[in-house]
N, C-alpha and C. Protein backbone atom coordinates (compact mmCIF):
# COMPACT_ATOMS: atom_id res chain seq x y z
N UNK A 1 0.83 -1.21 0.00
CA UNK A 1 0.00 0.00 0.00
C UNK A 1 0.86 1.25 0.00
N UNK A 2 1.81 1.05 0.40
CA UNK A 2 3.01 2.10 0.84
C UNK A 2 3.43 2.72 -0.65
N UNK A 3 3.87 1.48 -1.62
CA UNK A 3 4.15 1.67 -2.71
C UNK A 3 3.49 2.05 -3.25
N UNK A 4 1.81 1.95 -3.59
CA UNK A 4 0.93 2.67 -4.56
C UNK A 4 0.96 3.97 -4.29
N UNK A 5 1.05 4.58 -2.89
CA UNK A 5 0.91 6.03 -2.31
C UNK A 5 1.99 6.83 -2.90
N UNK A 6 3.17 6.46 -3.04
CA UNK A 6 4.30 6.78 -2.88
C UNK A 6 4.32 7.15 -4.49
N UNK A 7 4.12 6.10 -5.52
CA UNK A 7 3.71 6.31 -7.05
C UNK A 7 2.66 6.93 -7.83
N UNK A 8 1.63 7.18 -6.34
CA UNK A 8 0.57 7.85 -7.07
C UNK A 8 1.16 9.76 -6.73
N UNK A 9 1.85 9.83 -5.65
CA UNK A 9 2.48 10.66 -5.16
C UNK A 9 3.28 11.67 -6.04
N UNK A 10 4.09 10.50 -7.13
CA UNK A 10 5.50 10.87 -7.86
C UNK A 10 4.63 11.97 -9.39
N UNK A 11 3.29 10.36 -9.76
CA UNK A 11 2.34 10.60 -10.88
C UNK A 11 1.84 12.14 -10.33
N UNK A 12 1.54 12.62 -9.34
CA UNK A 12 1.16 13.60 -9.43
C UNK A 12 1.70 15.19 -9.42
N UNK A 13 2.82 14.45 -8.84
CA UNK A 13 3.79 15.52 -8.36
C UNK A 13 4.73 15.84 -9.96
N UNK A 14 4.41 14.94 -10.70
CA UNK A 14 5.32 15.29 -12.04
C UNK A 14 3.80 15.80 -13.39
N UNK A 15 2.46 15.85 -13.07
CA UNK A 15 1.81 16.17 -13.82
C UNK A 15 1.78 17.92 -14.40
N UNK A 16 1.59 17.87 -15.38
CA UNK A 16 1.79 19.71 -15.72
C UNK A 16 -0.14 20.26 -15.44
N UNK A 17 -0.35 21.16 -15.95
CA UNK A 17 -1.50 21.83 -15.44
C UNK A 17 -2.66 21.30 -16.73
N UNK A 18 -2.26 21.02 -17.86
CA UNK A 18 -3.29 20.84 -18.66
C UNK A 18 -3.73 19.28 -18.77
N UNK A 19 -2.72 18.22 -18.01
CA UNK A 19 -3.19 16.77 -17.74
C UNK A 19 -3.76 16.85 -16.50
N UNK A 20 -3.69 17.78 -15.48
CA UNK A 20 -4.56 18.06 -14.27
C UNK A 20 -6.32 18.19 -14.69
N UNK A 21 -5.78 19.19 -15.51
CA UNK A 21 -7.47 19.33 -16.08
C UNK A 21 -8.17 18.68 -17.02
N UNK A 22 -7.14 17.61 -18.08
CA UNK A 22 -7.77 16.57 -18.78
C UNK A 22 -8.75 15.88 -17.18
N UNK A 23 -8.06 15.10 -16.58
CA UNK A 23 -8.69 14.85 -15.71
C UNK A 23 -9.63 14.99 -15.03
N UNK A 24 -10.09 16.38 -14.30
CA UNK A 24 -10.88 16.98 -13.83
C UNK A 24 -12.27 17.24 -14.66
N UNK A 25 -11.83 17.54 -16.14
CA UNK A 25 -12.84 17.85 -17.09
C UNK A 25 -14.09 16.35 -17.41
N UNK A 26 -12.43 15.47 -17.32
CA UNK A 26 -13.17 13.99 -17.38
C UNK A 26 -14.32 13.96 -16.39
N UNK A 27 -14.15 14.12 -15.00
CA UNK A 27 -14.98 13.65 -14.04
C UNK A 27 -16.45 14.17 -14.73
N UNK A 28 -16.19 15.66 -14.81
CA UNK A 28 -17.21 16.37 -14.92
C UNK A 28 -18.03 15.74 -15.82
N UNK A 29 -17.27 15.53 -16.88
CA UNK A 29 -17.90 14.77 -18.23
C UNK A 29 -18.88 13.76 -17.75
N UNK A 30 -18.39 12.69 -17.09
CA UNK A 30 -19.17 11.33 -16.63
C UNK A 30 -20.61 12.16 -15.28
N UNK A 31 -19.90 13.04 -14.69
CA UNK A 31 -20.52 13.30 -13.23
C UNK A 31 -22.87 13.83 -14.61
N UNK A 32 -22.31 14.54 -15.11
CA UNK A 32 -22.70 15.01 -15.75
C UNK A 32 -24.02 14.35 -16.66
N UNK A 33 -22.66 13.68 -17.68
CA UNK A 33 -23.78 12.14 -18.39
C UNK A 33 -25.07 11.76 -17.72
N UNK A 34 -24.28 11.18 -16.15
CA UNK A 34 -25.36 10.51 -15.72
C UNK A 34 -26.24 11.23 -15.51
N UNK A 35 -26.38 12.43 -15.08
CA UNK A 35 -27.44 13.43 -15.02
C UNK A 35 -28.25 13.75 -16.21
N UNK A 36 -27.42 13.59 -17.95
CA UNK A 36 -28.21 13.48 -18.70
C UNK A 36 -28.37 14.99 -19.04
N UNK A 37 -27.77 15.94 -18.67
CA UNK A 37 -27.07 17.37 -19.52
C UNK A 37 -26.23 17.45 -20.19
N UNK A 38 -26.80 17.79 -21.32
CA UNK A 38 -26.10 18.69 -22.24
C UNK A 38 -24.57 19.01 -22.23
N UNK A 39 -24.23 19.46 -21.16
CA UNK A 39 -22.92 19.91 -20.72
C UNK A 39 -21.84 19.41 -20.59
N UNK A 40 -22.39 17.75 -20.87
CA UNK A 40 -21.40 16.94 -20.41
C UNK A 40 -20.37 16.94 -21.68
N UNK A 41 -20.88 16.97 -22.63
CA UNK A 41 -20.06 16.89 -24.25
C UNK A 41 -19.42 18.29 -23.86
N UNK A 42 -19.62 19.12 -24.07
CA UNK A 42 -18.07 19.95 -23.45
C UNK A 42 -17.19 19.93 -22.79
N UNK A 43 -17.54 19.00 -21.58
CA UNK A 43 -16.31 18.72 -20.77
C UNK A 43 -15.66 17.77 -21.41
N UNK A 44 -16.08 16.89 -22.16
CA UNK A 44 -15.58 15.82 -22.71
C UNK A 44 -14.89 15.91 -23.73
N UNK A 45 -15.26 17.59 -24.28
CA UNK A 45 -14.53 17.89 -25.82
C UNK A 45 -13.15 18.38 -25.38
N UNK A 46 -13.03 19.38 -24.04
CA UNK A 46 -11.73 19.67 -23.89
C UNK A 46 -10.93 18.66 -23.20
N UNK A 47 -11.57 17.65 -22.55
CA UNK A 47 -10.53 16.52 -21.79
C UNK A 47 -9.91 15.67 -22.39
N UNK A 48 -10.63 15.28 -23.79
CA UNK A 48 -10.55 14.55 -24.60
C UNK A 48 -9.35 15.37 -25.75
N UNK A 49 -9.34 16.64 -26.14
CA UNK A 49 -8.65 17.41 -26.75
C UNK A 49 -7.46 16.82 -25.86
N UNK A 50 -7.02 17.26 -24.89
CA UNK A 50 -5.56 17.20 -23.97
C UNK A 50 -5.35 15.78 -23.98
N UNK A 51 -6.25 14.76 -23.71
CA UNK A 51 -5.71 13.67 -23.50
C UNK A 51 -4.97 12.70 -25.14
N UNK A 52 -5.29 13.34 -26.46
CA UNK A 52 -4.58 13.10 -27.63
C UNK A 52 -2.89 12.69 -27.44
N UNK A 53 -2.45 13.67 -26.84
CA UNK A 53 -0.98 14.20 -26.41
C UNK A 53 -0.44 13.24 -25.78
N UNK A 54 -1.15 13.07 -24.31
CA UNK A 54 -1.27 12.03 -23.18
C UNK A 54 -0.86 10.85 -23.71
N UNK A 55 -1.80 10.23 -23.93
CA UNK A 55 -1.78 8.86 -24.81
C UNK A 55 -0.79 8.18 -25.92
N UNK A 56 -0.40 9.54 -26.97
CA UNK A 56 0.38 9.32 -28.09
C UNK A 56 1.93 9.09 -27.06
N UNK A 57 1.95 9.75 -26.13
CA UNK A 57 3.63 9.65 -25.59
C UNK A 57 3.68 8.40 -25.05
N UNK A 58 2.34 7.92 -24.26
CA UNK A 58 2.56 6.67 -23.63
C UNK A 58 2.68 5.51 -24.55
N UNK A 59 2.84 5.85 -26.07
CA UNK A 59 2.44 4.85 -27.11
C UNK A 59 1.41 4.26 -26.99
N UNK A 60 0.34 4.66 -26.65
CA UNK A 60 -0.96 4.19 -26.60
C UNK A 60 -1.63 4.37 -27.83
N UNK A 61 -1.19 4.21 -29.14
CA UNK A 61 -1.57 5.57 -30.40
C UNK A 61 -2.95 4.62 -30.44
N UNK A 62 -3.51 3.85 -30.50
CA UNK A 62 -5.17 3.40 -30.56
C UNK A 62 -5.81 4.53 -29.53
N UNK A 63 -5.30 4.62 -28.50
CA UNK A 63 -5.96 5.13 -27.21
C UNK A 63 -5.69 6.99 -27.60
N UNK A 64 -4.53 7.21 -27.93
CA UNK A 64 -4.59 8.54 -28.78
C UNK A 64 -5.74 9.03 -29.83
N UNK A 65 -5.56 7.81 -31.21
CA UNK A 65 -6.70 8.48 -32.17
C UNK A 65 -8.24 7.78 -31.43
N UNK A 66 -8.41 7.47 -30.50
CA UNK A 66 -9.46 7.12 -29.67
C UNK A 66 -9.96 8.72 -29.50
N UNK A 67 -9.58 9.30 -28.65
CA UNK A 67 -9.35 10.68 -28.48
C UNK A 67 -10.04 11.30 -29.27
N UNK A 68 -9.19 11.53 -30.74
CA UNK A 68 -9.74 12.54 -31.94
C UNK A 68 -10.74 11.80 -31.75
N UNK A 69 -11.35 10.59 -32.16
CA UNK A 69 -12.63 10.59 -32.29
C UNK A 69 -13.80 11.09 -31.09
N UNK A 70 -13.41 11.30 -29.82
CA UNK A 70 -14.24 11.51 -28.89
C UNK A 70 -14.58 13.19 -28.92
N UNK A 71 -13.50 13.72 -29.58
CA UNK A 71 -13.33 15.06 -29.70
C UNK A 71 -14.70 15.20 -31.11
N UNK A 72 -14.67 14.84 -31.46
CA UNK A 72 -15.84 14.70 -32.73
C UNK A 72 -16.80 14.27 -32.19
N UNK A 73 -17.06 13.24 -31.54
CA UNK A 73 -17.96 12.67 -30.84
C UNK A 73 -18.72 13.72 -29.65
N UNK A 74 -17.94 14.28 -29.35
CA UNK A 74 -18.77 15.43 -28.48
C UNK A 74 -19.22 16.76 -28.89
N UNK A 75 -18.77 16.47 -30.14
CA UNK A 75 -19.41 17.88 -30.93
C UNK A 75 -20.79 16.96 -31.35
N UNK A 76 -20.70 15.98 -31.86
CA UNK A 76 -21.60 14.95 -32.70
C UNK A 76 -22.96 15.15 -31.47
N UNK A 77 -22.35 14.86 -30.07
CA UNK A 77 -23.12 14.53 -28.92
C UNK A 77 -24.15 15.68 -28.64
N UNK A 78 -23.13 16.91 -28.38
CA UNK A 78 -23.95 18.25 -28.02
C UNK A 78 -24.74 18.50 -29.16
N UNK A 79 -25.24 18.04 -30.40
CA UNK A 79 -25.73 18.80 -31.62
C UNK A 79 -27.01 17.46 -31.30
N UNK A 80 -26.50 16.07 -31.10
CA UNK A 80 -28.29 15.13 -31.18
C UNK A 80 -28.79 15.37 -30.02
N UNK A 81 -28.33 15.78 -28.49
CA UNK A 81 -28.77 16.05 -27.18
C UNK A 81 -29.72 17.13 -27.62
N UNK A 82 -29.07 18.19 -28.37
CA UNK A 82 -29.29 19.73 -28.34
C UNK A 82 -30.74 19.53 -29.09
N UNK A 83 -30.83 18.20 -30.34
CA UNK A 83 -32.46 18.39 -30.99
C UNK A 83 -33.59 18.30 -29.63
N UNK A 84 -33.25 17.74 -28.42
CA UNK A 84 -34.39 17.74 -27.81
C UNK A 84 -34.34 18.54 -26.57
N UNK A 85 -34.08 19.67 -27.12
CA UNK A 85 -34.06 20.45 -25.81
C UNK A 85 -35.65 21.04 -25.57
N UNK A 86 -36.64 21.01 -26.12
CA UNK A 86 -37.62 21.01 -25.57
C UNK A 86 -38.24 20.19 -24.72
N UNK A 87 -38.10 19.20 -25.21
CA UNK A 87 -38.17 17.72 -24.75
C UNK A 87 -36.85 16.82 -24.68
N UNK A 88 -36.53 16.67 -23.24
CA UNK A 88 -35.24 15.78 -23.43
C UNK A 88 -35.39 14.52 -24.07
N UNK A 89 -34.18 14.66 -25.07
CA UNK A 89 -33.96 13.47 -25.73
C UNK A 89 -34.27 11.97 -24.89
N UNK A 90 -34.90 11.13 -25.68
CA UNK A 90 -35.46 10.19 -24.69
C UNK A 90 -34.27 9.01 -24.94
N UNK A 91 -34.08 7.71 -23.42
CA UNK A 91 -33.39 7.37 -23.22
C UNK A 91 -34.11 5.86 -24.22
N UNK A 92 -32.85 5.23 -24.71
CA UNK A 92 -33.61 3.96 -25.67
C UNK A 92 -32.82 3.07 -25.72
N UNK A 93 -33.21 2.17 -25.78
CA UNK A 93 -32.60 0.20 -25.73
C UNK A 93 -32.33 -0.21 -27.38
N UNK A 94 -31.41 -1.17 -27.05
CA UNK A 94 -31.24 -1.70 -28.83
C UNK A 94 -31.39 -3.43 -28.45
N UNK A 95 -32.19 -3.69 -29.81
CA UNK A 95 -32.51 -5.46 -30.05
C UNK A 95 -30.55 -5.91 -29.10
N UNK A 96 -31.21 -7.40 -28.91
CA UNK A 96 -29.89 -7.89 -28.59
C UNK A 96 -29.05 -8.46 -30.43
N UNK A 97 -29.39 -8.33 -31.20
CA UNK A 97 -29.54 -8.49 -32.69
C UNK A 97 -27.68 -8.04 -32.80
N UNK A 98 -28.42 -6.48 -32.24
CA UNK A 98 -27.66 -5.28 -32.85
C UNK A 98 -26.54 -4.92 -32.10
N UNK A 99 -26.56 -5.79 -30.63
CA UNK A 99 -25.24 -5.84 -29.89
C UNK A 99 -24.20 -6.73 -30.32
N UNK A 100 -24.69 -7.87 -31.02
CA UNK A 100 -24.02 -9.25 -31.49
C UNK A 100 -23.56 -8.68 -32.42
N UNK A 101 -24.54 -8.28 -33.45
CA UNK A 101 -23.38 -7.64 -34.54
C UNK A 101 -22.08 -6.73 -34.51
N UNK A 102 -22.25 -5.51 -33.88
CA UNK A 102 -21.56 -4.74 -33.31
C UNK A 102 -20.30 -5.40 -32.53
N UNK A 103 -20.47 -6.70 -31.69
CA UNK A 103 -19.24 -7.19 -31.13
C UNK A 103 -18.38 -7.61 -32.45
N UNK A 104 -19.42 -8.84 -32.88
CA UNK A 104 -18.63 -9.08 -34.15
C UNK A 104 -17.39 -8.10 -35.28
N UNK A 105 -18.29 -7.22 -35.22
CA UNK A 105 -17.35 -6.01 -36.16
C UNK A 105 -16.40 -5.77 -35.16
N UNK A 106 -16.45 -5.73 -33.75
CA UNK A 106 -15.40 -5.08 -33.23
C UNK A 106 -14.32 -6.27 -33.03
N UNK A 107 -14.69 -7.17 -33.41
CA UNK A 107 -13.57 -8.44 -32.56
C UNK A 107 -12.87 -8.51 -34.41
N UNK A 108 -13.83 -8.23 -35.77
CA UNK A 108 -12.57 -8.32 -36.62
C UNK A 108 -11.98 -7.25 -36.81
N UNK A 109 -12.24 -6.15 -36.66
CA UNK A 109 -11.43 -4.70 -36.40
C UNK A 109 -10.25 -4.84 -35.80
N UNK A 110 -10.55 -6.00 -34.35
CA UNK A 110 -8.93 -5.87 -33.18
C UNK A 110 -8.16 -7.08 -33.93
N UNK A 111 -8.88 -7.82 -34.54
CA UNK A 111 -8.09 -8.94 -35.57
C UNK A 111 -7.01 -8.25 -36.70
N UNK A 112 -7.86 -7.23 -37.19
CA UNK A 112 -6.78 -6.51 -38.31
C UNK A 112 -5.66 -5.48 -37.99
N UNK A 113 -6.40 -4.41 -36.80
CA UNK A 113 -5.77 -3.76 -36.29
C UNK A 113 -4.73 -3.96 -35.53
N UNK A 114 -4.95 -4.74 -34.94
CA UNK A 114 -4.32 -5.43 -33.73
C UNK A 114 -3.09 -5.83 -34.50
N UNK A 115 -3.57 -6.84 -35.60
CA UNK A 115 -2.06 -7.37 -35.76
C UNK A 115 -1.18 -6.49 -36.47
N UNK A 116 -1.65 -5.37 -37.26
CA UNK A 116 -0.91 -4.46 -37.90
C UNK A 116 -0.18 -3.76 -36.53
N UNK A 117 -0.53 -3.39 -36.02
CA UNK A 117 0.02 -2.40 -34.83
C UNK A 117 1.46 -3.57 -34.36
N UNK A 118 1.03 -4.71 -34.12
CA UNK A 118 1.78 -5.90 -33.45
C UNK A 118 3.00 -5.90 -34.24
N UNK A 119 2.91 -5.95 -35.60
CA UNK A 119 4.01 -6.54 -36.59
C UNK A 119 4.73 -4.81 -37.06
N UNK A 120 3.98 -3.84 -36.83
CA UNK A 120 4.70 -2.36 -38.08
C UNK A 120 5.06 -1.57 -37.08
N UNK A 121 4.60 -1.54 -35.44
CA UNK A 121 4.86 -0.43 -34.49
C UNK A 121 5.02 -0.89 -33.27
N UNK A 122 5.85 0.05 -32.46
CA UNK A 122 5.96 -0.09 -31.08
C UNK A 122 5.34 -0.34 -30.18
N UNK A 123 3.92 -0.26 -30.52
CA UNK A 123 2.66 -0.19 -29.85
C UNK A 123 2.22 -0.88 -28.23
N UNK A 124 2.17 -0.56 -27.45
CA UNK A 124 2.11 -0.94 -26.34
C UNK A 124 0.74 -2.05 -26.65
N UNK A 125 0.46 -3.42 -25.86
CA UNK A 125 -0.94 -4.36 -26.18
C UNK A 125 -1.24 -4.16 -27.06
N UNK A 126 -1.15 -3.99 -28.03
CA UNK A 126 -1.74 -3.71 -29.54
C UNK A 126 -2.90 -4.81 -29.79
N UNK A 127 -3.26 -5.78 -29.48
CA UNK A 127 -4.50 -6.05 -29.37
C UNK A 127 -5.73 -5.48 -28.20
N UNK A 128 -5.00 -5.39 -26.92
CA UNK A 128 -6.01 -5.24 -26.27
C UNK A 128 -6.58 -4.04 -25.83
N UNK A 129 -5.64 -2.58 -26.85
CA UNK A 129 -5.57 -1.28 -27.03
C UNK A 129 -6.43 -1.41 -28.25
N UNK A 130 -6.34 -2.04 -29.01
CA UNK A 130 -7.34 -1.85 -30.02
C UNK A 130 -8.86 -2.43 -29.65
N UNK A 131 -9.20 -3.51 -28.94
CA UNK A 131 -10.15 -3.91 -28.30
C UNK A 131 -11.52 -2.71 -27.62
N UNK A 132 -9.82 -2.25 -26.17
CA UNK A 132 -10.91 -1.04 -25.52
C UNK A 132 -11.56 -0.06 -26.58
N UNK A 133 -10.31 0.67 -28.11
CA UNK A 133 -10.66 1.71 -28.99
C UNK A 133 -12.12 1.50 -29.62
N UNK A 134 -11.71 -0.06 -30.23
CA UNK A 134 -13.25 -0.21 -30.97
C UNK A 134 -14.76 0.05 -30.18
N UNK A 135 -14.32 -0.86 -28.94
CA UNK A 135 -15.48 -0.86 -28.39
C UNK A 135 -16.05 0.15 -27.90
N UNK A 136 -15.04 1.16 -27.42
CA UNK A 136 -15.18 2.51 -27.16
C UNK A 136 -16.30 3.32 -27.87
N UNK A 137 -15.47 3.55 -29.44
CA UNK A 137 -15.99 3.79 -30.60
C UNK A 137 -17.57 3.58 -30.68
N UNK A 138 -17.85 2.48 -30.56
CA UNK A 138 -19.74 1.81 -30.59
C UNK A 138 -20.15 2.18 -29.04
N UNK A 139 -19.10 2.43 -27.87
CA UNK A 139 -20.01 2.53 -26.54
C UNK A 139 -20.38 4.71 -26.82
N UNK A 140 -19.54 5.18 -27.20
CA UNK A 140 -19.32 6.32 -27.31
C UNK A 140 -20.85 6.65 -28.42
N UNK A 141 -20.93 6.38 -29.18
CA UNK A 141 -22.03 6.43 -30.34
C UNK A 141 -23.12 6.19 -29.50
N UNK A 142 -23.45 5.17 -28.88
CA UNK A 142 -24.37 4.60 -27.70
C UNK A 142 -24.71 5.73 -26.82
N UNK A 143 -23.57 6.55 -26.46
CA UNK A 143 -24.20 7.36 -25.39
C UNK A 143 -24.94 8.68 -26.04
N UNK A 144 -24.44 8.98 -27.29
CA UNK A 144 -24.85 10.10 -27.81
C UNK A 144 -26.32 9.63 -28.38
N UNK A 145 -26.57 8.82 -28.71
CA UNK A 145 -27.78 8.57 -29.24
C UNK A 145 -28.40 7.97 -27.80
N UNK A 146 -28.21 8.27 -26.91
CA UNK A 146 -28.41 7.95 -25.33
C UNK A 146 -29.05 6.16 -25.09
N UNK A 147 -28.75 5.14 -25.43
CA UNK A 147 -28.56 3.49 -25.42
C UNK A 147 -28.19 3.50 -24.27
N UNK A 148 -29.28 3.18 -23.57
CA UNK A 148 -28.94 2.39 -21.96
C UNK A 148 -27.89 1.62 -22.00
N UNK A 149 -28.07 0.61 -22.71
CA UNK A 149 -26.99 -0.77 -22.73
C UNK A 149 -25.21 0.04 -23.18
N UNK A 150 -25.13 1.84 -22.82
CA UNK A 150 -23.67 1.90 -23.25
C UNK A 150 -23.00 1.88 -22.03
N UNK A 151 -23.40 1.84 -20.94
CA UNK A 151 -22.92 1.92 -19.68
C UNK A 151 -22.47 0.51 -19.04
N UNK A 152 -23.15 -0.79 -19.86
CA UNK A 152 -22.34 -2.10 -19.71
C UNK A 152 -21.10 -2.15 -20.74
N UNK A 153 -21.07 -1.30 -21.83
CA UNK A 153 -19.84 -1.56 -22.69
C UNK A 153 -18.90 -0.50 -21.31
N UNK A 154 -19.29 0.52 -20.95
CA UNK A 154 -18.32 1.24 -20.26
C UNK A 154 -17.75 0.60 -19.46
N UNK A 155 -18.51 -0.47 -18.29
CA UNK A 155 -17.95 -0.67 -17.44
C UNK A 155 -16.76 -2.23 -17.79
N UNK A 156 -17.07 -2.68 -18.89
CA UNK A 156 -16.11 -3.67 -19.24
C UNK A 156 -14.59 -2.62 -19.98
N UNK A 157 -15.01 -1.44 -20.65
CA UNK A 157 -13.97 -0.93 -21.00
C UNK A 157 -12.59 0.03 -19.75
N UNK A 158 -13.36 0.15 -18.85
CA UNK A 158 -12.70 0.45 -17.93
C UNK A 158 -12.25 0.32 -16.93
N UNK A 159 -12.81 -0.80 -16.73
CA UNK A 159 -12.25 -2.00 -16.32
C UNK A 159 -10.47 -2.38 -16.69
N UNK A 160 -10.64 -2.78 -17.61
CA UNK A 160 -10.00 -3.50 -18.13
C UNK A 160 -8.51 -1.81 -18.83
N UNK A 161 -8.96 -0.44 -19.12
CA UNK A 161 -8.45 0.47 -19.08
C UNK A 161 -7.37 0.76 -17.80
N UNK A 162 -7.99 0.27 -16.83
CA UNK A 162 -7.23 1.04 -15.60
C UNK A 162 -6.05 -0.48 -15.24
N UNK A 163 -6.33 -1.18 -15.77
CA UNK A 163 -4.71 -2.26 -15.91
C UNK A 163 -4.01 -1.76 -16.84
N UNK A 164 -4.64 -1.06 -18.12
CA UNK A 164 -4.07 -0.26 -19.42
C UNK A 164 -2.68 0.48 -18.95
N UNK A 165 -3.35 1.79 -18.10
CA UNK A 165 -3.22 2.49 -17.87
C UNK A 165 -1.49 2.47 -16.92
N UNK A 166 -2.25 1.61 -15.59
CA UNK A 166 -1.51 1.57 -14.82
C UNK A 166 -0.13 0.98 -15.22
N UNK A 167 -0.17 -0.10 -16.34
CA UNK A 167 0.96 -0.47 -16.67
C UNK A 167 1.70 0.48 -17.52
N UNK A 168 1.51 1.33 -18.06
CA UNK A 168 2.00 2.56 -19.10
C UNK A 168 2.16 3.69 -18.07
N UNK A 169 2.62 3.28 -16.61
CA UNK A 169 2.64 4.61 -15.87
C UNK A 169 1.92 5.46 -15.82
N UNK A 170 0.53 5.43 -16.29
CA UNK A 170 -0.20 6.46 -16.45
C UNK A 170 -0.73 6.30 -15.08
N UNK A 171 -0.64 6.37 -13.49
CA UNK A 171 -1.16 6.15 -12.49
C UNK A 171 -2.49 6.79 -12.09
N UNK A 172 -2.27 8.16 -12.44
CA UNK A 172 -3.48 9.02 -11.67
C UNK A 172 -4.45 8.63 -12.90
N UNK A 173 -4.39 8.54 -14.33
CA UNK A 173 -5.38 7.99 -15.15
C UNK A 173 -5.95 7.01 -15.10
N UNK A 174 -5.00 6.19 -14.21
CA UNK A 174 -5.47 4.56 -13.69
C UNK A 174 -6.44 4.51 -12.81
N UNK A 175 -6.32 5.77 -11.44
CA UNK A 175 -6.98 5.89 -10.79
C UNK A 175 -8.41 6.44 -10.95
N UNK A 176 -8.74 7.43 -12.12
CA UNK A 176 -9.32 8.17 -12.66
C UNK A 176 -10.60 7.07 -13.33
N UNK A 177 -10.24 5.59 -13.80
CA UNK A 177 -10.59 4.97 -14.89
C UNK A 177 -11.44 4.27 -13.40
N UNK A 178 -10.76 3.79 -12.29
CA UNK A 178 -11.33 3.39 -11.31
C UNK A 178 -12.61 4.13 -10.51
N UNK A 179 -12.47 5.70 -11.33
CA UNK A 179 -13.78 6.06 -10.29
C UNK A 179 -14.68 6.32 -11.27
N UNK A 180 -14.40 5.99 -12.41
CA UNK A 180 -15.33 6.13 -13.65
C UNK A 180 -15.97 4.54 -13.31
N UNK A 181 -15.53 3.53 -13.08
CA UNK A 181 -15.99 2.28 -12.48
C UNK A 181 -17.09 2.29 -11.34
N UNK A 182 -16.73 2.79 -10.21
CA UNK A 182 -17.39 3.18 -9.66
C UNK A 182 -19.04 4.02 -9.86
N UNK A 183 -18.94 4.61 -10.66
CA UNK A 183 -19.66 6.04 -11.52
C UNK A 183 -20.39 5.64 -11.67
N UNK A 184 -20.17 4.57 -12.65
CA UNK A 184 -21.01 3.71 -13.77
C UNK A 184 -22.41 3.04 -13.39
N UNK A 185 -22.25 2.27 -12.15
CA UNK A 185 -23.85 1.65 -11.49
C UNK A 185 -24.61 2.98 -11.53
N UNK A 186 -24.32 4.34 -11.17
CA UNK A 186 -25.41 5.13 -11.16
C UNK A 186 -25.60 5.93 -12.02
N UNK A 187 -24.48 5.86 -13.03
CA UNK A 187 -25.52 6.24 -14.51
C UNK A 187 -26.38 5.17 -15.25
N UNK A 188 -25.89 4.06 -14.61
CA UNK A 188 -27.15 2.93 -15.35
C UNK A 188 -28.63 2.87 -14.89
N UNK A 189 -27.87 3.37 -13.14
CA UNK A 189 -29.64 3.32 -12.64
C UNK A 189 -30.40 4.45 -13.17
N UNK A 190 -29.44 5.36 -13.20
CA UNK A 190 -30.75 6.78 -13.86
C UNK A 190 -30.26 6.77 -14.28
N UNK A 191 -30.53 6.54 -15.94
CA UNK A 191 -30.61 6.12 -17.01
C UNK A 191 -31.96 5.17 -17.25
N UNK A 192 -31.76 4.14 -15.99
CA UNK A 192 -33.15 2.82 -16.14
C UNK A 192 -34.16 3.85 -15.47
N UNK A 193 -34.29 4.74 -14.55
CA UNK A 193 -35.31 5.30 -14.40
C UNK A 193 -35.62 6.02 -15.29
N UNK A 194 -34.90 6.43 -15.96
CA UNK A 194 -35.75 7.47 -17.36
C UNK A 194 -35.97 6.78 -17.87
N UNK A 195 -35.50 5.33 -18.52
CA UNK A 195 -35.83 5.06 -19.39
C UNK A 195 -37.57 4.39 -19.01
N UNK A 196 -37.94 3.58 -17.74
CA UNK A 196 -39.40 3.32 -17.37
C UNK A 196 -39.74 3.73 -16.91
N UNK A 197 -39.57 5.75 -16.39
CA UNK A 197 -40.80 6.99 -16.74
C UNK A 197 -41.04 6.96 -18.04
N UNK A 198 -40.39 7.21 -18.84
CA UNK A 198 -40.68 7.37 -20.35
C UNK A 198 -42.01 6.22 -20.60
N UNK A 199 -41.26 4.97 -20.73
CA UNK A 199 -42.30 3.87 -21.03
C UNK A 199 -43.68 4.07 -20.22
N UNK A 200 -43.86 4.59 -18.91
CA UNK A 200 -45.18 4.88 -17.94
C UNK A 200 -45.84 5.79 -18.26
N UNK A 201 -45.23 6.98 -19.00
CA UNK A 201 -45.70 8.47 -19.51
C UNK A 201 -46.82 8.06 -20.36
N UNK A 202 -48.03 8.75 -20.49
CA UNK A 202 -49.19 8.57 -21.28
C UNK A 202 -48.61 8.70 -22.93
N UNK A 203 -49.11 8.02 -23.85
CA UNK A 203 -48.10 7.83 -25.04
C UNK A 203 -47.69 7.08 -25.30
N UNK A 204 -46.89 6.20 -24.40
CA UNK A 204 -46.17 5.27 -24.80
C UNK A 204 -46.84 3.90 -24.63
């Protein structure tokens, strides 16, 4: 225990001011989601901006152009949130059809990717960096089109992120990925309560 303190200590004590606030912006981002504002895709556009940098040094480059896409993705996010601002965008489920497929594409994506990264670059896990990216990719899409079921891709991706992490020295991101773990049961539960008010609401 001595040793994690001592490394999470060093991780912080050597961070500059704009990976402080990747961080911070992150929380906000998730704190946010689950609440289901608007606001959250901004925090997510600048945390996600800084964390490009982050990632590319740790040779994480899946987990880098992960990034650019989230940076798009939260412009993408704030513009389909933003159609229902009269009416908040309502929360919605997908066939189990459309999850199977979706794995599928993502397991031959880390098949191709994966091994290119393995055989042409330095790449730190190059399969299992391409794994979290893809799935990312489809959990990230999920949240913007607000898919209950993106908060079980989250919690397997970050999961499995904060061993990422921690082994690439990235410590306080490790730790960061751990309270996004945490997070996660209560954006699923509200999330499930909107989603069966909605279904109870006269209308449906």
């Amino acid at each position: 225990m001595v040793s994690f303190v001592d490394t999470l200590w060093m991780q912080l004590s050597s961070w500059t001011t704009s990976e402080i606030l990747a961080v911070v912006f992150a929380v906000f981002y998730l704190l946010l989601a689950i609440r289901e504002n608007i606001w959250c895709w901004f925090f997510a556009g600048v945390s996600t901006a800084i964390y490009v940098t982050v990632y590319y040094d740790a040779k994480l480059y899946m987990e880098s152009v992960l990034n650019v896409f989230y940076f798009a993705m939260a412009i993408y996010g704030w513009f389909i949130w933003r159609s229902g601002s009269e009416q908040r965008l309502p929360v919605v489920t997908l066939p189990g059809r459309t999850h199977l497929l979706a794995l599928i594409v993502i397991v031959a994506c880390v098949a191709v990717i994966g091994y290119l990264l393995d055989t042409l670059t330095d790449a730190a896990f190059p399969y299992i960096d391409s794994a979290t990216t893809f799935a990312a990719i489809w959990a990230t899409f999920l949240v913007a089109r607000k898919v209950l079921e993106n908060w079980w891709y989250w919690l397997v991706i970050d999961i499995v992120s904060v061993f990422i992490y921690w082994s690439r020295e990235l410590e306080v991101t490790s730790v960061l990925f751990v309270a996004y773990v945490v997070m996660i049961p209560f954006g699923l539960s509200k999330w499930s309560r909107s989603f069966r008010e909605q279904q109870q609401s006269p209308g449906k």
